[in-house]
N, C-alpha and C. Protein backbone atom coordinates (compact mmCIF):
# COMPACT_ATOMS: atom_id res chain seq x y z
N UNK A 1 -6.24 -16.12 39.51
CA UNK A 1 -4.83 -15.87 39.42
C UNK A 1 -4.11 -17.19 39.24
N UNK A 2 -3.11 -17.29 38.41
CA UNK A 2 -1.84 -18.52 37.82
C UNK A 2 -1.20 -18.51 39.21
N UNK A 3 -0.82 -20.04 39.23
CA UNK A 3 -0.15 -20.42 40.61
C UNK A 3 1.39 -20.41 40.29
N UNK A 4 2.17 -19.48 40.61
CA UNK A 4 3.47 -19.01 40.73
C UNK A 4 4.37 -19.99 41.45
N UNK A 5 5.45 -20.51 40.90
CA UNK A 5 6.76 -20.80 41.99
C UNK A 5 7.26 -19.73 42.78
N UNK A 6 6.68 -19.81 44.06
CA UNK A 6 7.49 -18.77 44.65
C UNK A 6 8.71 -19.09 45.34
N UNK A 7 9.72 -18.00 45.43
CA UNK A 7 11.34 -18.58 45.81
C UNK A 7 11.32 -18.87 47.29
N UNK A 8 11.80 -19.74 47.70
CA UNK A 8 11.82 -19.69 49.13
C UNK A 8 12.90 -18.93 49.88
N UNK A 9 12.21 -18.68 51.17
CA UNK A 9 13.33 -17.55 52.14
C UNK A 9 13.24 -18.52 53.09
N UNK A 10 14.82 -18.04 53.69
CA UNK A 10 14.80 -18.40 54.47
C UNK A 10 14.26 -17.73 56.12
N UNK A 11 13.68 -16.76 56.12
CA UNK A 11 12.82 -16.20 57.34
C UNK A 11 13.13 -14.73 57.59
N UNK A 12 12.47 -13.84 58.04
CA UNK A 12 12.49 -12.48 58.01
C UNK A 12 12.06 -12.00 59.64
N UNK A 13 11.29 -13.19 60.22
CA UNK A 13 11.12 -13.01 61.29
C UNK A 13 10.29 -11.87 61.75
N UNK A 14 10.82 -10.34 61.99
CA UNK A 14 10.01 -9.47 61.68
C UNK A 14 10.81 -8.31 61.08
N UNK A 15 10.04 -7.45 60.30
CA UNK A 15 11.02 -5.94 59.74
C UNK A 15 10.27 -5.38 59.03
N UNK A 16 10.47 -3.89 59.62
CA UNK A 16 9.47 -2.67 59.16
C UNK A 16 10.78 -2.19 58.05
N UNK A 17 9.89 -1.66 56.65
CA UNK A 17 10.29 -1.10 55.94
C UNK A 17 9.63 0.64 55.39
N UNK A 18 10.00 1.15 55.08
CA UNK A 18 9.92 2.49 55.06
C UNK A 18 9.89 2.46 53.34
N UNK A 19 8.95 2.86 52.46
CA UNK A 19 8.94 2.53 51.11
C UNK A 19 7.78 3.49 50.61
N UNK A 20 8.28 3.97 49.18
CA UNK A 20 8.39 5.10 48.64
C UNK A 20 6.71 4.85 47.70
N UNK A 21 6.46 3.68 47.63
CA UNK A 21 5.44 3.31 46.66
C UNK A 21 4.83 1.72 47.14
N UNK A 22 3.96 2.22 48.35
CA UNK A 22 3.27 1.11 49.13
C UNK A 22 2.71 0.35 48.44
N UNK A 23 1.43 0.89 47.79
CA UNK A 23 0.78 0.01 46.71
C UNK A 23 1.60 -0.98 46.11
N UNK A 24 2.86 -1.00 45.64
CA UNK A 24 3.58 -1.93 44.77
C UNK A 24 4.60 -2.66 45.76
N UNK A 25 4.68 -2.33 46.56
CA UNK A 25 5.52 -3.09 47.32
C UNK A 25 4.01 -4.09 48.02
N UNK A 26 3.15 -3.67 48.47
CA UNK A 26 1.92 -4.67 48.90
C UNK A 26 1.69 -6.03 48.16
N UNK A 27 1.55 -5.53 46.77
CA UNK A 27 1.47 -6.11 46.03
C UNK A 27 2.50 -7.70 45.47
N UNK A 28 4.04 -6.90 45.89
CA UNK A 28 4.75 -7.51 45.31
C UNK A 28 5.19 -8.67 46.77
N UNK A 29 4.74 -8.10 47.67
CA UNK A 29 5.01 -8.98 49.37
C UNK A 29 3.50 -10.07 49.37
N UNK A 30 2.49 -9.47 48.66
CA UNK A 30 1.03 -10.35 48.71
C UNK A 30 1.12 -11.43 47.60
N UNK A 31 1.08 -10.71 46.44
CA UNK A 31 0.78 -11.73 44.99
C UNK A 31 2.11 -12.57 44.74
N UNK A 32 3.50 -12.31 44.51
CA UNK A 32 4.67 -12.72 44.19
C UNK A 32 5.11 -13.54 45.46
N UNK A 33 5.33 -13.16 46.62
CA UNK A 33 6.14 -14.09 48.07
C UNK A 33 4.40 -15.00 48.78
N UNK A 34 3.71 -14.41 48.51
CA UNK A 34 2.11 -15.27 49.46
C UNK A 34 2.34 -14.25 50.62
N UNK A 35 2.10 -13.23 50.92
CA UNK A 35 2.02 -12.81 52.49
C UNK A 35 0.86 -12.81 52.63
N UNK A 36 -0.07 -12.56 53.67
CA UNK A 36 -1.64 -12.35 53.84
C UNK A 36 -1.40 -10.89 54.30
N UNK A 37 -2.61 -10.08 54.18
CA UNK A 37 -2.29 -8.86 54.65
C UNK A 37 -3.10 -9.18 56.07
N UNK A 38 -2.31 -8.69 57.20
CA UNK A 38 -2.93 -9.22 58.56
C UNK A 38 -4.14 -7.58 58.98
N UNK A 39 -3.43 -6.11 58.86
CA UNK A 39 -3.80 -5.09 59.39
C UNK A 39 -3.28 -4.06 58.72
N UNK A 40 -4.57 -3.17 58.06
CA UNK A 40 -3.97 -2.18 57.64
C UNK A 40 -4.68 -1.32 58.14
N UNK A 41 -4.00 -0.44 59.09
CA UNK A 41 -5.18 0.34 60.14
C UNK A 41 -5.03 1.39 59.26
N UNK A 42 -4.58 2.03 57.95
CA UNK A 42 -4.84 3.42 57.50
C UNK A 42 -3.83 3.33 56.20
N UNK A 43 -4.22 4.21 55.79
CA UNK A 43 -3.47 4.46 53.78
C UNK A 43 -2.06 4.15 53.79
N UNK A 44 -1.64 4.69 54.72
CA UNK A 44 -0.05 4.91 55.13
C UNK A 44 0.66 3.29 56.05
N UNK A 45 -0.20 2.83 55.93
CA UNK A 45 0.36 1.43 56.90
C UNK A 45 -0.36 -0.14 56.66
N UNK A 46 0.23 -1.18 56.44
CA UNK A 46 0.01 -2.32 56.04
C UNK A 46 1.40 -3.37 56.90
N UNK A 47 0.23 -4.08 57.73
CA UNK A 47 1.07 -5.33 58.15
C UNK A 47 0.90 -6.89 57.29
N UNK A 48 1.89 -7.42 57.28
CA UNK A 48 1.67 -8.38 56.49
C UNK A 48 2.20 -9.47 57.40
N UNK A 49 2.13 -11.16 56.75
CA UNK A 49 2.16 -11.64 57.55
C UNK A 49 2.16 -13.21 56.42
N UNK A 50 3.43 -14.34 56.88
CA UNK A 50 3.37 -15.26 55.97
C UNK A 50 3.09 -16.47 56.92
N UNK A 51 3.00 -16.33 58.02
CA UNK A 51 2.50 -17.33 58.97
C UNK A 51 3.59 -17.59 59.93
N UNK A 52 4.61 -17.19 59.53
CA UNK A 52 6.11 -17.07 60.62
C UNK A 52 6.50 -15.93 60.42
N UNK A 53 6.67 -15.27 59.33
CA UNK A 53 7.41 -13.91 59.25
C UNK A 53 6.58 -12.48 59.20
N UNK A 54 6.75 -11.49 59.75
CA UNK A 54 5.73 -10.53 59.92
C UNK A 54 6.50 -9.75 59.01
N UNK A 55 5.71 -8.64 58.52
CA UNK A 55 6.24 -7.55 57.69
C UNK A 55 5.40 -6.52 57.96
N UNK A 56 5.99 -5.17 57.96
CA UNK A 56 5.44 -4.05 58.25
C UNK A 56 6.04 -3.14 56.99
N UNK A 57 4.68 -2.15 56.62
CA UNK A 57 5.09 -1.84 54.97
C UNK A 57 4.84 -0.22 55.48
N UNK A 58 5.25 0.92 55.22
CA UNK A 58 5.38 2.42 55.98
C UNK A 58 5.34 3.26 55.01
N UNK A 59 4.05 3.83 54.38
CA UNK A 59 4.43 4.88 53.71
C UNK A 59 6.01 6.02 53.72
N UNK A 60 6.74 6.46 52.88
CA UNK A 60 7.84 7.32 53.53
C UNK A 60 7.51 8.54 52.59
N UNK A 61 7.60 8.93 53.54
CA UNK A 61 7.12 10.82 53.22
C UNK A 61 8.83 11.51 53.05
N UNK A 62 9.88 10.91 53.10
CA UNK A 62 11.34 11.79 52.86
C UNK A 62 11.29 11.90 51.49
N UNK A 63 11.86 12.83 50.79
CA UNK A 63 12.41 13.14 49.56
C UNK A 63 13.30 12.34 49.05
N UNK A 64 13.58 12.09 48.22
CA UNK A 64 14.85 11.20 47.57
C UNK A 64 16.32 11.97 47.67
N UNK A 65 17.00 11.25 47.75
CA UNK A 65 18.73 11.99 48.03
C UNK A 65 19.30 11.68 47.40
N UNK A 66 19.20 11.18 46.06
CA UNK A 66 19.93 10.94 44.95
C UNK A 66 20.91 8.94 45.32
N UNK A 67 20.55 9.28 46.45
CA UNK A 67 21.66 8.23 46.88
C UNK A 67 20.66 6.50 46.20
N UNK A 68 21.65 5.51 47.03
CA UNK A 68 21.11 4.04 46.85
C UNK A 68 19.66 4.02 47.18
N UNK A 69 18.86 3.29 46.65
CA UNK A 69 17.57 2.94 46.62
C UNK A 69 17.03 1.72 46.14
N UNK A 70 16.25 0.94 46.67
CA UNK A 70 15.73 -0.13 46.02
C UNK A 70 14.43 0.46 45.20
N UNK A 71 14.64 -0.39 44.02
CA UNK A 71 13.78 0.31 43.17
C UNK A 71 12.44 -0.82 43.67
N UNK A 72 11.73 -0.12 43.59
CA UNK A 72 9.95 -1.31 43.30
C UNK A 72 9.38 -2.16 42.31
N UNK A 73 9.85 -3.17 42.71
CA UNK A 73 8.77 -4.23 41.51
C UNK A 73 7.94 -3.74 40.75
């Protein structure tokens, strides 16, 4: 894999997200920002982890409501 500029943050500390299309959000928190994946105890769940900031990734089983949404990388 090509070594990316990745943008810097300023810290996230920790935060569970609830997301519609895990696979691509994994992806886009692993390959694009550097997270490591720390624990993924099952299909539906992935912790991540950038060495200060934790991330928790949540399959979401709700329906869509027409409303605001972040779309997926």
């Amino acid at each position: 894999m090509s070594k990316v500029n990745r943008p810097e943050h300023a810290g996230l500390r920790h935060l569970a997200l609830n997301v519609r299309d895990l696979d691509a959000m994994r992806r886009f928190y692993v390959e694009l920002l550097g997270f490591e994946v720390e624990w993924e105890p099952d299909a539906d769940n992935v912790y991540l982890s950038s060495g200060t900031d934790n991330l928790a990734l949540h399959r979401s089983t709700l329906p869509t409501s027409g409303g605001l949404s972040a779309a997926a990388p």
